[in-house]
N, C-alpha and C. Protein backbone atom coordinates (compact mmCIF):
# COMPACT_ATOMS: atom_id res chain seq x y z
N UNK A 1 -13.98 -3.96 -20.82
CA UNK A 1 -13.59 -2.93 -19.86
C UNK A 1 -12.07 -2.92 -19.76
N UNK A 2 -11.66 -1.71 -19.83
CA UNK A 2 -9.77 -1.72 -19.19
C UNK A 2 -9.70 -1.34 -17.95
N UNK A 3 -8.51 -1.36 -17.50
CA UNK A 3 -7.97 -1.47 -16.48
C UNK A 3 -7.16 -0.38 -16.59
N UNK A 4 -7.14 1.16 -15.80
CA UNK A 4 -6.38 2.07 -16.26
C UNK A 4 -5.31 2.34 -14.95
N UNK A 5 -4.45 3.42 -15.10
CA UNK A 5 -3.31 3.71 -14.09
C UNK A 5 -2.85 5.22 -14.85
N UNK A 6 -3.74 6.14 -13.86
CA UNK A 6 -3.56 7.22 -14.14
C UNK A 6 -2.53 8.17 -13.26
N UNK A 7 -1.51 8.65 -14.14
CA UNK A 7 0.23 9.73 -13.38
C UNK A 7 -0.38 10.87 -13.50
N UNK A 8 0.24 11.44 -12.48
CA UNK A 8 0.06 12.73 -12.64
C UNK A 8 1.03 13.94 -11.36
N UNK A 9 1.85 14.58 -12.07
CA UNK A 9 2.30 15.47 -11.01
C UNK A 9 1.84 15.90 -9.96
N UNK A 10 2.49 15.64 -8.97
CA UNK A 10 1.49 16.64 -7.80
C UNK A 10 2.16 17.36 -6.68
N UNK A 11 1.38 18.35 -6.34
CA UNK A 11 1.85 19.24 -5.52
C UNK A 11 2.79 19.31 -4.70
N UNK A 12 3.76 19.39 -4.03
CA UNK A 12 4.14 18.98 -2.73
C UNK A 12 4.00 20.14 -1.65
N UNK A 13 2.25 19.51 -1.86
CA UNK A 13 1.43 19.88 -0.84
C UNK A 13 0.89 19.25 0.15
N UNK A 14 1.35 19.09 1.67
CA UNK A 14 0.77 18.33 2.43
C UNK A 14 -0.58 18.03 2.87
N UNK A 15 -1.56 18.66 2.37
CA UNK A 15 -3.14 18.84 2.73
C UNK A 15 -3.19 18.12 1.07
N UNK A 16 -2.85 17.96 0.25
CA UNK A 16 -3.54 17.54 -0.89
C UNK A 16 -2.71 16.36 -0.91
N UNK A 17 -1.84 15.87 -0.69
CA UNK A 17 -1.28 14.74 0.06
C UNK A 17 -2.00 13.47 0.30
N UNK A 18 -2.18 14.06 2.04
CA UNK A 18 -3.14 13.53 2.83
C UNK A 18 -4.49 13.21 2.09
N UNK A 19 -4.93 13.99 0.98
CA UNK A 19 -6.41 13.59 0.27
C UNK A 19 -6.04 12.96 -0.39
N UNK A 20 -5.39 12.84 -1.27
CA UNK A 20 -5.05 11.87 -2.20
C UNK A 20 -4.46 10.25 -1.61
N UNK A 21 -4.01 10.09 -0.70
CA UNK A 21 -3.86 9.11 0.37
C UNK A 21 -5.49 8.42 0.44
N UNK A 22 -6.56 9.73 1.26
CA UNK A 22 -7.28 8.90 1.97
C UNK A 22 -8.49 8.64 0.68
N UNK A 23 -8.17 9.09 -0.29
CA UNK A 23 -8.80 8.38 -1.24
C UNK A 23 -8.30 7.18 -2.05
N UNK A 24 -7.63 6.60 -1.44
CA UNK A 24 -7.13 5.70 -1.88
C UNK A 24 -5.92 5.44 -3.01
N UNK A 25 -5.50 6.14 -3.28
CA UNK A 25 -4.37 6.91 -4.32
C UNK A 25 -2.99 6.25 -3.79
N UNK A 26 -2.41 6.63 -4.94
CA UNK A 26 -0.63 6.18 -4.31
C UNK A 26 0.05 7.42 -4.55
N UNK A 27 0.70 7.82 -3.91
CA UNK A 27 1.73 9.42 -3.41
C UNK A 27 3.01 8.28 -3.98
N UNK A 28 3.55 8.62 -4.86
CA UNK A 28 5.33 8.85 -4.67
C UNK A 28 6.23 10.09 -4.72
N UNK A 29 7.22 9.26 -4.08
CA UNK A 29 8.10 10.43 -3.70
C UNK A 29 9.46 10.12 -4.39
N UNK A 30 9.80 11.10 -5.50
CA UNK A 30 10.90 10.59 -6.47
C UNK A 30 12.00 11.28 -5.88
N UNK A 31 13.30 10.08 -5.18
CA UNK A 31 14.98 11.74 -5.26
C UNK A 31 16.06 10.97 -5.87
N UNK A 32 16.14 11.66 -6.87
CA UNK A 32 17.25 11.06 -8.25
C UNK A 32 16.39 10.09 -8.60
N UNK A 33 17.09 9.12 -8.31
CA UNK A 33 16.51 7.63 -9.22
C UNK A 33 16.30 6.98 -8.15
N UNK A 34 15.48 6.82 -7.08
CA UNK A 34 14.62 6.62 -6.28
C UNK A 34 13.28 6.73 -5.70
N UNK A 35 12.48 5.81 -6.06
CA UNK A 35 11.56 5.60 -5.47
C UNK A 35 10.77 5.61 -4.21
N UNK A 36 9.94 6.06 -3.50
CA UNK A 36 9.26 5.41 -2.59
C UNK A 36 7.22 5.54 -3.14
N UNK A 37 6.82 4.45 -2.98
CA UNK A 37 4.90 4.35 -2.99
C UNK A 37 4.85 4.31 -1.77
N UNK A 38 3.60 5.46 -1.51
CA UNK A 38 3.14 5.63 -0.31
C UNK A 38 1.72 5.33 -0.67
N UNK A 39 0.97 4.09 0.63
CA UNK A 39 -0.40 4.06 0.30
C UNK A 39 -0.80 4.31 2.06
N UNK A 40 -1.91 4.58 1.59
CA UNK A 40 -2.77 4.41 3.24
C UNK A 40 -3.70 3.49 3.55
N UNK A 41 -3.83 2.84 4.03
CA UNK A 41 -3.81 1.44 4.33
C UNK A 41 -4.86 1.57 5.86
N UNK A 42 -5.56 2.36 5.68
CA UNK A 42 -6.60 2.70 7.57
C UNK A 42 -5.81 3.09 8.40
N UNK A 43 -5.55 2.39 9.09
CA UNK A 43 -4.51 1.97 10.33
C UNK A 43 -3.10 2.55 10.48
N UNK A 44 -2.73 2.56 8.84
CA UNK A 44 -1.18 2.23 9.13
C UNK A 44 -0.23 2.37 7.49
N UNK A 45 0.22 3.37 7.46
CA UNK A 45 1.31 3.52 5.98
C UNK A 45 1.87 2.02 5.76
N UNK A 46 1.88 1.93 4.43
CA UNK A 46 2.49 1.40 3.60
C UNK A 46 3.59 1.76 2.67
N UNK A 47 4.33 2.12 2.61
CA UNK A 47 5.51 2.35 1.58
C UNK A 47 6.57 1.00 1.06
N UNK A 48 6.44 0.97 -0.01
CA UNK A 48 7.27 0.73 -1.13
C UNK A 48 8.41 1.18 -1.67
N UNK A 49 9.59 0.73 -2.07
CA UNK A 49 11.01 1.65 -2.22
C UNK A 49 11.62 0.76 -3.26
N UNK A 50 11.89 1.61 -3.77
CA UNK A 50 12.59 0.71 -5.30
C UNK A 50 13.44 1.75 -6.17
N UNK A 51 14.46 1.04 -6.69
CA UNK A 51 15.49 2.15 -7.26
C UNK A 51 15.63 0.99 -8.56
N UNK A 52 14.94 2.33 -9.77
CA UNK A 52 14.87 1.15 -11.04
C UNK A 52 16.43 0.50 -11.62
N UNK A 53 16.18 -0.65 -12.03
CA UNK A 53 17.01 -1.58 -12.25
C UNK A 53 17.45 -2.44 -11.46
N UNK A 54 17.05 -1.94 -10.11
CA UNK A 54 17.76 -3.26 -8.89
C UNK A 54 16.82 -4.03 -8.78
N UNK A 55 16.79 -5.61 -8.69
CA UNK A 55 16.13 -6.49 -8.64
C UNK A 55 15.17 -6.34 -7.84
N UNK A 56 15.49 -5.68 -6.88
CA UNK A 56 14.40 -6.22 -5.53
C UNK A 56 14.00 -4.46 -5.23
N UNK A 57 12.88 -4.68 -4.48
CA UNK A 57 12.72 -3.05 -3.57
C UNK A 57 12.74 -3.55 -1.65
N UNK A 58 11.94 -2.47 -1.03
CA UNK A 58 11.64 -2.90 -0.09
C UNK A 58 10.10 -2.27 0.33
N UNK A 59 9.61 -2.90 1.06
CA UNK A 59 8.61 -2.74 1.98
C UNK A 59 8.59 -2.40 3.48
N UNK A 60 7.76 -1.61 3.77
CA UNK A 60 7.68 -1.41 5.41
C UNK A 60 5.88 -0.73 5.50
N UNK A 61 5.88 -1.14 6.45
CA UNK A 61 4.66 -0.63 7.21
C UNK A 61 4.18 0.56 8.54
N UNK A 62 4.22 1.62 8.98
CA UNK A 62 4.34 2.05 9.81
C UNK A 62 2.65 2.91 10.22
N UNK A 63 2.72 2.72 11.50
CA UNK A 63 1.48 3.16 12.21
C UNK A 63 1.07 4.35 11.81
N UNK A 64 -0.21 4.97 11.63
CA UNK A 64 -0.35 5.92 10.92
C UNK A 64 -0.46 6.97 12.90
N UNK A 65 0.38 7.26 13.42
CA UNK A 65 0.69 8.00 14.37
C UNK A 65 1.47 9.71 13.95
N UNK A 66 1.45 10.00 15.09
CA UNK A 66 1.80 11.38 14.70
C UNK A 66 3.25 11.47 14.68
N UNK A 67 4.35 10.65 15.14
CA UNK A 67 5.81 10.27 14.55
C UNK A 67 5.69 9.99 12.97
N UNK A 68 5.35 8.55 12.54
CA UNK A 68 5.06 8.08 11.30
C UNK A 68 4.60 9.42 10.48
N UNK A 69 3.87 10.09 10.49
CA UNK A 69 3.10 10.97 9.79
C UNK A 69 3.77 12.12 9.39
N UNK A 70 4.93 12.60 10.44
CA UNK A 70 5.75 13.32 10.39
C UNK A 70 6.81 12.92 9.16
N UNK A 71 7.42 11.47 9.53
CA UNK A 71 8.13 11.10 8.34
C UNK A 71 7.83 10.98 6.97
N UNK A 72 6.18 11.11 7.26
CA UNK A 72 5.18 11.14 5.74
C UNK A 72 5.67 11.87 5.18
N UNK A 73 5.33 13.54 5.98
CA UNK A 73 5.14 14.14 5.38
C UNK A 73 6.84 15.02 4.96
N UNK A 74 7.71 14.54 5.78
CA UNK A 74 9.28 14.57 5.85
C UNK A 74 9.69 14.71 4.10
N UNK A 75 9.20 13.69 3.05
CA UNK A 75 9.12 13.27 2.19
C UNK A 75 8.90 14.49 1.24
N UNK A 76 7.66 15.21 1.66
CA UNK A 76 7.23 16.67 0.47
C UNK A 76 8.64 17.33 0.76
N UNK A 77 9.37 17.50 1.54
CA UNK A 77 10.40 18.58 1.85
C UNK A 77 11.79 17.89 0.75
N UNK A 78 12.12 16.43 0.82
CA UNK A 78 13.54 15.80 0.77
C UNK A 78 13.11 15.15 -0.94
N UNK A 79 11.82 15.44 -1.17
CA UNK A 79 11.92 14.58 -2.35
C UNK A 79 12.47 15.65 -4.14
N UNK A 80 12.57 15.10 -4.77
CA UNK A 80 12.66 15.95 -5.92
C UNK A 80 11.13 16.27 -6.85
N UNK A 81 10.36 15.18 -6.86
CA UNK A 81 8.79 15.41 -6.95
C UNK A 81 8.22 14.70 -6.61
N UNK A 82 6.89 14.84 -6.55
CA UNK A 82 6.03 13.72 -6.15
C UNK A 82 5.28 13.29 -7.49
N UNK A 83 4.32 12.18 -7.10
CA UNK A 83 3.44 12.13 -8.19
C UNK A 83 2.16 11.39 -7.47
N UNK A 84 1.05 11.41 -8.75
CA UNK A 84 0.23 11.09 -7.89
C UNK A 84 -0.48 9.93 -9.28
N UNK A 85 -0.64 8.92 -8.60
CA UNK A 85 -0.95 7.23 -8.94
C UNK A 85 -2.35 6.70 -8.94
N UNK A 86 -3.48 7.42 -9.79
CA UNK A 86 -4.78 6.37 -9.93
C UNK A 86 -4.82 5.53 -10.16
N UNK A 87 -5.45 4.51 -9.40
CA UNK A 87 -5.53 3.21 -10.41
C UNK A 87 -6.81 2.31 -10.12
N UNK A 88 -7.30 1.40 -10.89
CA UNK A 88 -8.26 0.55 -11.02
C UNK A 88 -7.99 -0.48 -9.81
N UNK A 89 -8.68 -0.58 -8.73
CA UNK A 89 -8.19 -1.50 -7.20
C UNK A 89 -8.04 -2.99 -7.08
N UNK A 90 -8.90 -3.28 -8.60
CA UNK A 90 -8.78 -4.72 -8.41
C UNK A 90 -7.52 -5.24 -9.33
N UNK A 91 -6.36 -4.50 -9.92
CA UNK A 91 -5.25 -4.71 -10.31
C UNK A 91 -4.29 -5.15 -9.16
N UNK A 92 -3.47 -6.38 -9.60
CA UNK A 92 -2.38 -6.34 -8.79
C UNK A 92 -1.32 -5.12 -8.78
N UNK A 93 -1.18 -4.84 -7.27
CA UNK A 93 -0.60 -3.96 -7.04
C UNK A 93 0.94 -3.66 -7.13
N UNK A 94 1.25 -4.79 -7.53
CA UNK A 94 2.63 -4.74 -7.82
C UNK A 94 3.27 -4.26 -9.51
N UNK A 95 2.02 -4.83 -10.10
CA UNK A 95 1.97 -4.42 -11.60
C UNK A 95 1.97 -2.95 -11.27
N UNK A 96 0.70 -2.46 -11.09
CA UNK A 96 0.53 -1.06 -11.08
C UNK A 96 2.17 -0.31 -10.33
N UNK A 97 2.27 -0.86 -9.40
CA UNK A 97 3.52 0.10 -9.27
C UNK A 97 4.49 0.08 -10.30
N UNK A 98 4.95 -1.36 -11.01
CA UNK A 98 5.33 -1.44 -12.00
C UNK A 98 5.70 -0.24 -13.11
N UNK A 99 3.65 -0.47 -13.58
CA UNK A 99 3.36 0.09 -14.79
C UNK A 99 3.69 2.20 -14.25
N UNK A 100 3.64 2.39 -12.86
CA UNK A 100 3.98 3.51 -12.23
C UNK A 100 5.40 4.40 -12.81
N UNK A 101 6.19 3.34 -11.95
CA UNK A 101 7.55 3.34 -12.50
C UNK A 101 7.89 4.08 -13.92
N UNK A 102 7.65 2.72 -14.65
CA UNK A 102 8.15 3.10 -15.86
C UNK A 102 7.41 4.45 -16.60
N UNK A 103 6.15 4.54 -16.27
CA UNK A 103 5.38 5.53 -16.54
C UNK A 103 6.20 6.76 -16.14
N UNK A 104 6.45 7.08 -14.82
CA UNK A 104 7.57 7.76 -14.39
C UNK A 104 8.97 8.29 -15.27
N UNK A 105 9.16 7.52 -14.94
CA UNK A 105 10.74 7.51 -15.87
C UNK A 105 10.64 7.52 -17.07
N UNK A 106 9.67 7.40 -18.32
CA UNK A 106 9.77 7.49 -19.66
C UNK A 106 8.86 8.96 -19.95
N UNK A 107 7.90 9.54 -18.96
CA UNK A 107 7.06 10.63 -19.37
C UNK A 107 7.37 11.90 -18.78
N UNK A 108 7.94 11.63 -17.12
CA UNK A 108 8.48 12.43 -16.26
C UNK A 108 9.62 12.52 -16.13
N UNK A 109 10.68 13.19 -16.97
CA UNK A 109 12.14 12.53 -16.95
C UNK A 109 12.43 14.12 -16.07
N UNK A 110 11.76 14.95 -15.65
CA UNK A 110 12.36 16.21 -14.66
C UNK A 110 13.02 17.04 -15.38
N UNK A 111 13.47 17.43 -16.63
CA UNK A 111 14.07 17.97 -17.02
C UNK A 111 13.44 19.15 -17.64
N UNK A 112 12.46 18.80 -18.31
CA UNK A 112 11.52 20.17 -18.43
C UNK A 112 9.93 20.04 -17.96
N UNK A 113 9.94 20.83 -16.94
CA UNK A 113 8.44 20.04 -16.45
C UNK A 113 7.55 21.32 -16.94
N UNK A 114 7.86 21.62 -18.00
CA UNK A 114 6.59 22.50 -19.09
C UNK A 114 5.86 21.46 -19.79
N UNK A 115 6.65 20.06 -20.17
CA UNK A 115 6.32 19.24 -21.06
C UNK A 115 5.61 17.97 -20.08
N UNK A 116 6.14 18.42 -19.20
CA UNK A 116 5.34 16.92 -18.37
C UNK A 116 4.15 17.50 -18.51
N UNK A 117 2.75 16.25 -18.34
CA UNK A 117 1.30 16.25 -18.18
C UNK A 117 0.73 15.28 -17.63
N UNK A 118 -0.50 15.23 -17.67
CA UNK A 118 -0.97 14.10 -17.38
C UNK A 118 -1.55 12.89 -18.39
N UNK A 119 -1.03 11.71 -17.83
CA UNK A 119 -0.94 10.64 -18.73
C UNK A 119 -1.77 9.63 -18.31
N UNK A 120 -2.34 9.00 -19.22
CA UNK A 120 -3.11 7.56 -18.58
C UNK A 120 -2.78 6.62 -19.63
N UNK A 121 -2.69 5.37 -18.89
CA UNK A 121 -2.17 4.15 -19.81
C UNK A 121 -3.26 3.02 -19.42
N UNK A 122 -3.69 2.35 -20.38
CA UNK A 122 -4.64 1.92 -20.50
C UNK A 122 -3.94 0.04 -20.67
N UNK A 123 -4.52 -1.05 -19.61
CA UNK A 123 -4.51 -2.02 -19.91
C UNK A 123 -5.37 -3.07 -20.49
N UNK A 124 -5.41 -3.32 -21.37
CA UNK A 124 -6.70 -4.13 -21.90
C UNK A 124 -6.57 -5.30 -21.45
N UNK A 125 -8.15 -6.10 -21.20
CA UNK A 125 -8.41 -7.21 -20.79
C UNK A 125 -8.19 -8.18 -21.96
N UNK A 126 -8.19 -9.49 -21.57
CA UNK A 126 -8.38 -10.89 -22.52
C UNK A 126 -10.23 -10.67 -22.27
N UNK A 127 -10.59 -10.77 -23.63
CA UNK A 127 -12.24 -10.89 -23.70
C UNK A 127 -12.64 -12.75 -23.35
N UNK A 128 -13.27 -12.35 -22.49
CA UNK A 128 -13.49 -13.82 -21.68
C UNK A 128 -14.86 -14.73 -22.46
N UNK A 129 -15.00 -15.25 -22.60
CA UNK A 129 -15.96 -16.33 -23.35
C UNK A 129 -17.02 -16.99 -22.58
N UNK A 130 -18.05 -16.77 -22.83
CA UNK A 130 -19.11 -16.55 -21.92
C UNK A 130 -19.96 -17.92 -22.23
């Protein structure tokens, strides 16, 4: 079995957003060479922020309230695109944002988005010995 992590452009549409959230999905929000992963988490946003090549990103958590939600959705307006992040749940999630990233930046470079599509990258397992 693989382990997949499926990109894909998406709307910046706030109702298809929000679905893609509560299905468990990751929303980013790309401006220039900046990052943010948005997950939904029940309770309470999760975002992720990372600007490729800097060592570190950041994390925050915020209540899924009608302030917070606002700043969610703040994001469809200020970003340059979004994208939208399937992935297999029992992957570490840090990989997948990872494998996100770069997926990002080598397929989605913004410059002609006739040529962008949708992409899936496929991780194969070590076959385990039974």
């Amino acid at each position: 079995m693989q382990k997949e992590v499926s990109l894909d452009i998406l709307p910046k549409d706030w109702d298809r957003i929000l679905e893609e959230l509560s299905k468990g999905n990751i929303v980013v929000a790309r401006s220039k060479n900046d990052f943010i992963y948005i997950m939904d988490e029940g309770g309470e946003y999760l975002l992720f922020s990372h600007t490729p090549g800097s060592p570190g990103g950041g994390k925050k958590s915020f209540p899924k309230d009608d302030k917070f939600t606002a700043v969610i959705k703040n994001f469809t307006k200020i970003a340059d695109a979004m994208f939208l992040v399937e992935y297999d749940k029992s992957m570490n999630i840090f990989g997948v944002l990872a494998s996100a990233e770069e997926g990002i930046l080598t397929t989605y470079p913004g410059e002609d988005r006739d040529a962008d599509e949708k992409v899936d990258f496929f991780i194969p397992q070590k076959n385990k010995k039974e």
